[in-house]
C-alpha atoms as a PDB file:
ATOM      1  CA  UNK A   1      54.164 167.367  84.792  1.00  0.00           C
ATOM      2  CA  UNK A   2      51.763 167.759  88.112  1.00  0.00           C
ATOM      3  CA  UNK A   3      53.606 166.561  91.377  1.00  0.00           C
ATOM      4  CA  UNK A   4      51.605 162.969  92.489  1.00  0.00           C
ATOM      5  CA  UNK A   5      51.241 164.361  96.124  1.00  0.00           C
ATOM      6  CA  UNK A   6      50.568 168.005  95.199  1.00  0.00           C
ATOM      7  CA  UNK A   7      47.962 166.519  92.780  1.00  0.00           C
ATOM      8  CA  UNK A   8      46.168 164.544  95.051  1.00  0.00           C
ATOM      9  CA  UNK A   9      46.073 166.600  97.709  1.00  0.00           C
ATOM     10  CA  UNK A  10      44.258 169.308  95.686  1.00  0.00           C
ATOM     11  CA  UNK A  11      42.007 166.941  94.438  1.00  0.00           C
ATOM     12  CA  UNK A  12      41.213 165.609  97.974  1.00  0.00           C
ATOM     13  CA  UNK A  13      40.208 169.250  99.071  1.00  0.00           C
ATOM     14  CA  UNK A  14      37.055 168.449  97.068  1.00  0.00           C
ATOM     15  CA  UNK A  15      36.265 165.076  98.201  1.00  0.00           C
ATOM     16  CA  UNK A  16      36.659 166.597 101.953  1.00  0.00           C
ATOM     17  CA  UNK A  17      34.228 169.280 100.916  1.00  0.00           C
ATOM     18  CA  UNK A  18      31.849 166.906  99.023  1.00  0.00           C
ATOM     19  CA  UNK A  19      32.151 164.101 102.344  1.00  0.00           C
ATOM     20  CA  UNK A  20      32.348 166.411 105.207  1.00  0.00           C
ATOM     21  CA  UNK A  21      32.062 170.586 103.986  1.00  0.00           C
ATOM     22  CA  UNK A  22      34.877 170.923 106.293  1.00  0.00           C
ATOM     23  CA  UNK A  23      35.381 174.697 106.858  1.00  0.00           C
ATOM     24  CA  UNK A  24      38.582 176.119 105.884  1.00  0.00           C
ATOM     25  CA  UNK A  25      40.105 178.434 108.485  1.00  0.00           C
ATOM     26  CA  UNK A  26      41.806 177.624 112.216  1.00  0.00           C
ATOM     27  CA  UNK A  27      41.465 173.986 113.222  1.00  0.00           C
ATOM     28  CA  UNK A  28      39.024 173.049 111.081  1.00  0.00           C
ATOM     29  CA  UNK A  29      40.676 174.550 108.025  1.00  0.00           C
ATOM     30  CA  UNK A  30      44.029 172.568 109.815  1.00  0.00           C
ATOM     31  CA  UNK A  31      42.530 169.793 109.742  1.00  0.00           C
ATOM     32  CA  UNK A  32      41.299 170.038 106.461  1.00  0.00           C
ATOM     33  CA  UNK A  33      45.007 170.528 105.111  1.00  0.00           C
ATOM     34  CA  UNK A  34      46.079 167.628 106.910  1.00  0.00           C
ATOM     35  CA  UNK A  35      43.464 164.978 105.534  1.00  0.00           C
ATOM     36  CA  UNK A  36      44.685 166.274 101.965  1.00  0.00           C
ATOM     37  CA  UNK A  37      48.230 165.599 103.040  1.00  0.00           C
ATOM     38  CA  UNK A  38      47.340 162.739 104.104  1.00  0.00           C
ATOM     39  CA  UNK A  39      45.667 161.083 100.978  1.00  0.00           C
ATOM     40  CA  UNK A  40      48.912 162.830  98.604  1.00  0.00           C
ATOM     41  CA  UNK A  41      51.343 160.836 100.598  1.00  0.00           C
ATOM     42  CA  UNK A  42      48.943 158.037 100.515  1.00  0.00           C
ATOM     43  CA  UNK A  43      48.082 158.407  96.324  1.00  0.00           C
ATOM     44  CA  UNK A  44      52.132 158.334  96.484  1.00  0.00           C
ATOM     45  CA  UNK A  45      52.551 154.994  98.660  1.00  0.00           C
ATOM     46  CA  UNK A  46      49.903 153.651  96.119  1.00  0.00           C
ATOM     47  CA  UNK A  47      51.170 154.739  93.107  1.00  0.00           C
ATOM     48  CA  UNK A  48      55.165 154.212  94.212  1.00  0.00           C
ATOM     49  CA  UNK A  49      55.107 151.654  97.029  1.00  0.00           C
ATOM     50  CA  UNK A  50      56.333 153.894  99.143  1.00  0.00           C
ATOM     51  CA  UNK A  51      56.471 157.629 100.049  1.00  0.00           C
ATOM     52  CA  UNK A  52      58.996 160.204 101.284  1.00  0.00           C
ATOM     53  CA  UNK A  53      57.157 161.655 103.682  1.00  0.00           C
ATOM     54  CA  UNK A  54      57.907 165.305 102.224  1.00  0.00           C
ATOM     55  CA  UNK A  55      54.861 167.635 100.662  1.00  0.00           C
ATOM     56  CA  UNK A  56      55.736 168.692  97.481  1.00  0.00           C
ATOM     57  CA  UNK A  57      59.642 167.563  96.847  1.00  0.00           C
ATOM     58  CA  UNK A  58      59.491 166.992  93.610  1.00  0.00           C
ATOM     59  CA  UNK A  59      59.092 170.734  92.608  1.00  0.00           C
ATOM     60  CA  UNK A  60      62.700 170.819  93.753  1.00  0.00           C
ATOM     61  CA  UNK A  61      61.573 171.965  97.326  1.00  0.00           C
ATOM     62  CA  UNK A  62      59.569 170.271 100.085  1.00  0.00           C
ATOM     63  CA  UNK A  63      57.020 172.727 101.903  1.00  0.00           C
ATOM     64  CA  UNK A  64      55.962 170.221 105.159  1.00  0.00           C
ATOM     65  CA  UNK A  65      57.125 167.659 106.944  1.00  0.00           C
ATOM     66  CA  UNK A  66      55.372 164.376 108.571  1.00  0.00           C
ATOM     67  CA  UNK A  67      58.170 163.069 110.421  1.00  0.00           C
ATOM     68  CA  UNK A  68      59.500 166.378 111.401  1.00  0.00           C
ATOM     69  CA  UNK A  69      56.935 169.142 110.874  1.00  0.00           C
ATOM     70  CA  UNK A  70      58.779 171.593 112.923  1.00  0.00           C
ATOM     71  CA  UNK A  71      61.365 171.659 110.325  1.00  0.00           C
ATOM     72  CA  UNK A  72      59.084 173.583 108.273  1.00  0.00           C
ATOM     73  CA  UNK A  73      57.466 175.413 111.142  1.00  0.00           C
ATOM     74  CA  UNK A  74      54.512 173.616 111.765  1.00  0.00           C
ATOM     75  CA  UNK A  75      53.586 171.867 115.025  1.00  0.00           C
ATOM     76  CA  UNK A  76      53.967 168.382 115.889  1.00  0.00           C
ATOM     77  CA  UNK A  77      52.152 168.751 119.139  1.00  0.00           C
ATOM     78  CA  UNK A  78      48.794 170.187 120.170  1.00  0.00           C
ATOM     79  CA  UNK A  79      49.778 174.040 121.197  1.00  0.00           C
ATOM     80  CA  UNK A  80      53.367 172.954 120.868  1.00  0.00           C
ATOM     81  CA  UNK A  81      56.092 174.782 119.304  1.00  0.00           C
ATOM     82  CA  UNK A  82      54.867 176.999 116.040  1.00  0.00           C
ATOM     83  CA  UNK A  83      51.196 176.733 116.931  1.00  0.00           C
ATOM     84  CA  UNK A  84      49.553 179.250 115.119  1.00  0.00           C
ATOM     85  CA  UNK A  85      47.280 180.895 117.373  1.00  0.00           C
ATOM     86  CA  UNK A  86      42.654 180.542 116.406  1.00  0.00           C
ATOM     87  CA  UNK A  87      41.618 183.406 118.491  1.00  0.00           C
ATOM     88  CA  UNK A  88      44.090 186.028 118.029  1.00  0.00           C
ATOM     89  CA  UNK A  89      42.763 189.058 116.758  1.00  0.00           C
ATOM     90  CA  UNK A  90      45.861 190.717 114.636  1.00  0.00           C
ATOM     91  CA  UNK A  91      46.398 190.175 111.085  1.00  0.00           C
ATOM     92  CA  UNK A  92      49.296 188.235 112.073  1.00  0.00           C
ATOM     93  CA  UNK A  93      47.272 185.660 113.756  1.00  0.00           C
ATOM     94  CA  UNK A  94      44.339 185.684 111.214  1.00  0.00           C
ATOM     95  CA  UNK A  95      46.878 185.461 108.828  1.00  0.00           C
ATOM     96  CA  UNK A  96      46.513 181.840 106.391  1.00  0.00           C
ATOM     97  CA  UNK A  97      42.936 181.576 107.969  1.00  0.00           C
ATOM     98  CA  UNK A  98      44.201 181.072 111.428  1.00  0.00           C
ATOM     99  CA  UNK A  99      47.219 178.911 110.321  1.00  0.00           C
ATOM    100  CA  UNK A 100      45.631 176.012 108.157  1.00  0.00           C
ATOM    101  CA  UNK A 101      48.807 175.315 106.639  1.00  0.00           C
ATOM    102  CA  UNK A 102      50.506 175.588 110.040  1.00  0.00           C
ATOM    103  CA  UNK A 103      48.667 174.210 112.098  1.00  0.00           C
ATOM    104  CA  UNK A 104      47.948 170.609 109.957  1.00  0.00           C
ATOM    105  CA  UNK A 105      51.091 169.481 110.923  1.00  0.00           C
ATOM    106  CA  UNK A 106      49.608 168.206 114.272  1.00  0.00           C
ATOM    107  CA  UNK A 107      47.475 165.352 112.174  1.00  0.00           C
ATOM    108  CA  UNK A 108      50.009 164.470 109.944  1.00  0.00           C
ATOM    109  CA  UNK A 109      52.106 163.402 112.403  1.00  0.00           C
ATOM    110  CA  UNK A 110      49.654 161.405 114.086  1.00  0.00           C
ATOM    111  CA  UNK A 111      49.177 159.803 110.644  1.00  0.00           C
ATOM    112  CA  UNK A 112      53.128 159.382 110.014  1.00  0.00           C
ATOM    113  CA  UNK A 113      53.268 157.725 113.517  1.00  0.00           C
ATOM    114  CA  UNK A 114      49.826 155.531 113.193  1.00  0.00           C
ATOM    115  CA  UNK A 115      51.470 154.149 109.822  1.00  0.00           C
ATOM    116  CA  UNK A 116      55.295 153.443 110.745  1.00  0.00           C
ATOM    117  CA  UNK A 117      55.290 153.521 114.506  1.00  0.00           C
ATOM    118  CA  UNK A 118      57.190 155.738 116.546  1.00  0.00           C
ATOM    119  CA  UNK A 119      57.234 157.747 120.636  1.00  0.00           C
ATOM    120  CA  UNK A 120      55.658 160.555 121.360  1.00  0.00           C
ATOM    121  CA  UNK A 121      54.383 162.525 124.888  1.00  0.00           C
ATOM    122  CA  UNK A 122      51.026 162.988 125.813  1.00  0.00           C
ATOM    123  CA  UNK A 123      49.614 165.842 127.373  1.00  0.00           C
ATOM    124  CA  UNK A 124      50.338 164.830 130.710  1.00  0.00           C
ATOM    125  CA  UNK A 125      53.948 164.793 129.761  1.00  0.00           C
ATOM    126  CA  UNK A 126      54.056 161.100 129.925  1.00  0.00           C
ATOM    127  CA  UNK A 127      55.487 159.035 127.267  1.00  0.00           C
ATOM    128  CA  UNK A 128      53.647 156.670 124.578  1.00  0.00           C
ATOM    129  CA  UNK A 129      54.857 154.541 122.257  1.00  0.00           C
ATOM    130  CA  UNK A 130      52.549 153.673 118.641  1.00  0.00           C
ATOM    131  CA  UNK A 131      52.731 150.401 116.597  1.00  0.00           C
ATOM    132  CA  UNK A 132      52.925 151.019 113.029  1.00  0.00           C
ATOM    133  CA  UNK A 133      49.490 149.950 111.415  1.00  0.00           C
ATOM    134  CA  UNK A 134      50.779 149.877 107.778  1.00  0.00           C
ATOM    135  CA  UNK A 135      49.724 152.709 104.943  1.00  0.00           C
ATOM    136  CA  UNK A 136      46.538 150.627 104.185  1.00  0.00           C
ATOM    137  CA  UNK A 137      45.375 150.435 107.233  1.00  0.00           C
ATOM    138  CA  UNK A 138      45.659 154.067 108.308  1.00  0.00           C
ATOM    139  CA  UNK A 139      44.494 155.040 105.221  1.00  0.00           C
ATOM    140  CA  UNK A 140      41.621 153.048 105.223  1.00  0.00           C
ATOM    141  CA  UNK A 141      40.673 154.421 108.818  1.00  0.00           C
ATOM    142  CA  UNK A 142      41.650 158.335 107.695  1.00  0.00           C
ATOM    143  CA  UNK A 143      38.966 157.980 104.976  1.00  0.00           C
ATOM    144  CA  UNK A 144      36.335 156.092 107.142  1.00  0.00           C
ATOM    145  CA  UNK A 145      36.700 159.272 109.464  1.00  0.00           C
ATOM    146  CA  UNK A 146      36.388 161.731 106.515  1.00  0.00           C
ATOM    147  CA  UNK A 147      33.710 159.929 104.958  1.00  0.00           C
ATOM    148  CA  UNK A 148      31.598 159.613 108.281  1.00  0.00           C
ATOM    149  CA  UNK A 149      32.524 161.329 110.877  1.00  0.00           C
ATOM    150  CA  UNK A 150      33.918 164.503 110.520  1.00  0.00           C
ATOM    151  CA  UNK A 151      31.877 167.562 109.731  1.00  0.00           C
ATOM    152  CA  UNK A 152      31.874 171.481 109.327  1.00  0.00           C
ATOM    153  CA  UNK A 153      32.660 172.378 112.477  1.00  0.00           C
ATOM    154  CA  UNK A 154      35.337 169.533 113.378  1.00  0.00           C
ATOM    155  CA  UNK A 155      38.032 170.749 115.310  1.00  0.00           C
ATOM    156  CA  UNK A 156      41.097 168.545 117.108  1.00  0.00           C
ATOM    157  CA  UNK A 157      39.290 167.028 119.767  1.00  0.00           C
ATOM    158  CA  UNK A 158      36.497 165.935 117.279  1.00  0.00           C
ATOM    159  CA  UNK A 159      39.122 164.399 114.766  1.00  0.00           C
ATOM    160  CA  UNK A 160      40.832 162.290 117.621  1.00  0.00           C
ATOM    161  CA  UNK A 161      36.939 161.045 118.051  1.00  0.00           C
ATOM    162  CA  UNK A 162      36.109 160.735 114.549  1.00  0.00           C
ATOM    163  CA  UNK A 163      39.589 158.441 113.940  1.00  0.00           C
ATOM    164  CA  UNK A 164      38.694 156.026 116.790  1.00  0.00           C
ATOM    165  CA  UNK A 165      34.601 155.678 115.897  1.00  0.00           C
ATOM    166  CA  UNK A 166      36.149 154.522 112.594  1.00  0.00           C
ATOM    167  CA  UNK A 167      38.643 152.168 114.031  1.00  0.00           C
ATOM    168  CA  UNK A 168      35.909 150.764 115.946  1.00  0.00           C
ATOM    169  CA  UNK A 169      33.611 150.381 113.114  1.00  0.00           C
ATOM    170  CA  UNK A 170      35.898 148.903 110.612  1.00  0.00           C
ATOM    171  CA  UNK A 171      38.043 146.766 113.071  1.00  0.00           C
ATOM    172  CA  UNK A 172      36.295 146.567 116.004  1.00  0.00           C
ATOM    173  CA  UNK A 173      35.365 147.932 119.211  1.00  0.00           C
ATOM    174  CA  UNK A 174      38.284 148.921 121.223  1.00  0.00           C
ATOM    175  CA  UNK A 175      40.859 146.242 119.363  1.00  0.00           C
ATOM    176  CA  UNK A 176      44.241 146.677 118.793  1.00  0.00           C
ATOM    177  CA  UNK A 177      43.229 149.277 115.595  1.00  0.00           C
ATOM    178  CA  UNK A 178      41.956 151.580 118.280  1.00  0.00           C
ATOM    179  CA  UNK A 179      44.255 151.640 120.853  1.00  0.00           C
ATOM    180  CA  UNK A 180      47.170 152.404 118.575  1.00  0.00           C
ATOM    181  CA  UNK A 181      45.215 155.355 116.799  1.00  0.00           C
ATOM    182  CA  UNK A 182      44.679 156.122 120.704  1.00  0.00           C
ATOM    183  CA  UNK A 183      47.684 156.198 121.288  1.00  0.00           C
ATOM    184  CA  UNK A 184      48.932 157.975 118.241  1.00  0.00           C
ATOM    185  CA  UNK A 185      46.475 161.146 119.133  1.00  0.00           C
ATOM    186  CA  UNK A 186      48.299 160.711 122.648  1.00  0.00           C
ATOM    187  CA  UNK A 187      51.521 160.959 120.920  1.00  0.00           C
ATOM    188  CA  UNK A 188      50.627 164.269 119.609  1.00  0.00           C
ATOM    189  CA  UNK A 189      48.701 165.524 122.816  1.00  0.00           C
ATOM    190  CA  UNK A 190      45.549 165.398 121.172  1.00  0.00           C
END
């Protein structure tokens, strides 16, 4: 029996190639792993009505994290804690194309805290608070982004850009869609 958010978030590796050709090594690959996180929790939600937040815990043992990423050793902040490093030069830091698998965990708590709300600090060190836009909503956005916005070459910076030109689009410019997905890149220092 195939694991709903394993599943989907195999299958949504090829819909980010066929949408965006997202490349697949340091934040791009990151970011890459993220948005196919993001739609397995979200084929979950659908599916269930609701989601654990946990990658892959119905094989018996749950590999990432969007609440808490750094309990799996991923980041929850841009260049925080368990960043993998992109320009290294050693096998260590090349190693899992420059941290894909790492280094996602930066977007998928954005997306945790864009959906259910939550405090984070931005890269100022100043605090910011996100209200919860649903699962619909954020998934609707995520996609929107995919689908439009991001391309090859999309790294952090981009994504934060591609998110809120989506928000914009599909809710309107600068509403209360966009701040919070503002906001929720603040959160995560993006």
């Amino acid at each position: 029996m195939a694991v709903m958010d394993i599943a989907a978030h195999e299958y949504t590796h090829g819909v980010t190639w066929y949408t965006s050709q997202l490349q697949y090594w340091k934040e791009m690959g990151a970011i890459n792993e993220s948005f196919s996180d993001i739609f397995g929790e979200s084929a979950e939600y659908y599916t269930l009505m609701s989601c654990n937040w946990l990658v892959g815990t119905e094989t018996g043992s749950s590999i990432r994290s969007f609440i808490t990423p750094n309990t799996y050793g991923q980041p929850s902040y841009y260049y925080g804690p368990y960043w993998h490093s992109v320009t290294g030069t050693t096998a260590q830091d090349s190693a899992d194309n420059f941290g894909v698998h790492t280094n996602s965990g930066v977007q998928n708590y954005m997306f945790y805290l864009l959906v259910n709300g939550g405090n984070g600090v931005n890269y100022v060190g100043n605090p910011v608070t996100v209200q919860g836009l649903g699962m619909v909503t954020a998934r609707t956005i995520a996609y929107y982004a995919l689908e439009n916005y991001v391309g090859p070459n999309t790294d952090y910076s981009d994504a934060r850009k591609a998110w809120l030109n989506a928000s914009d689009i599909l809710y309107g410019w600068c509403g209360f869609e966009h701040q919070q997905v503002a906001y929720a890149w603040d959160a995560v220092g993006v």
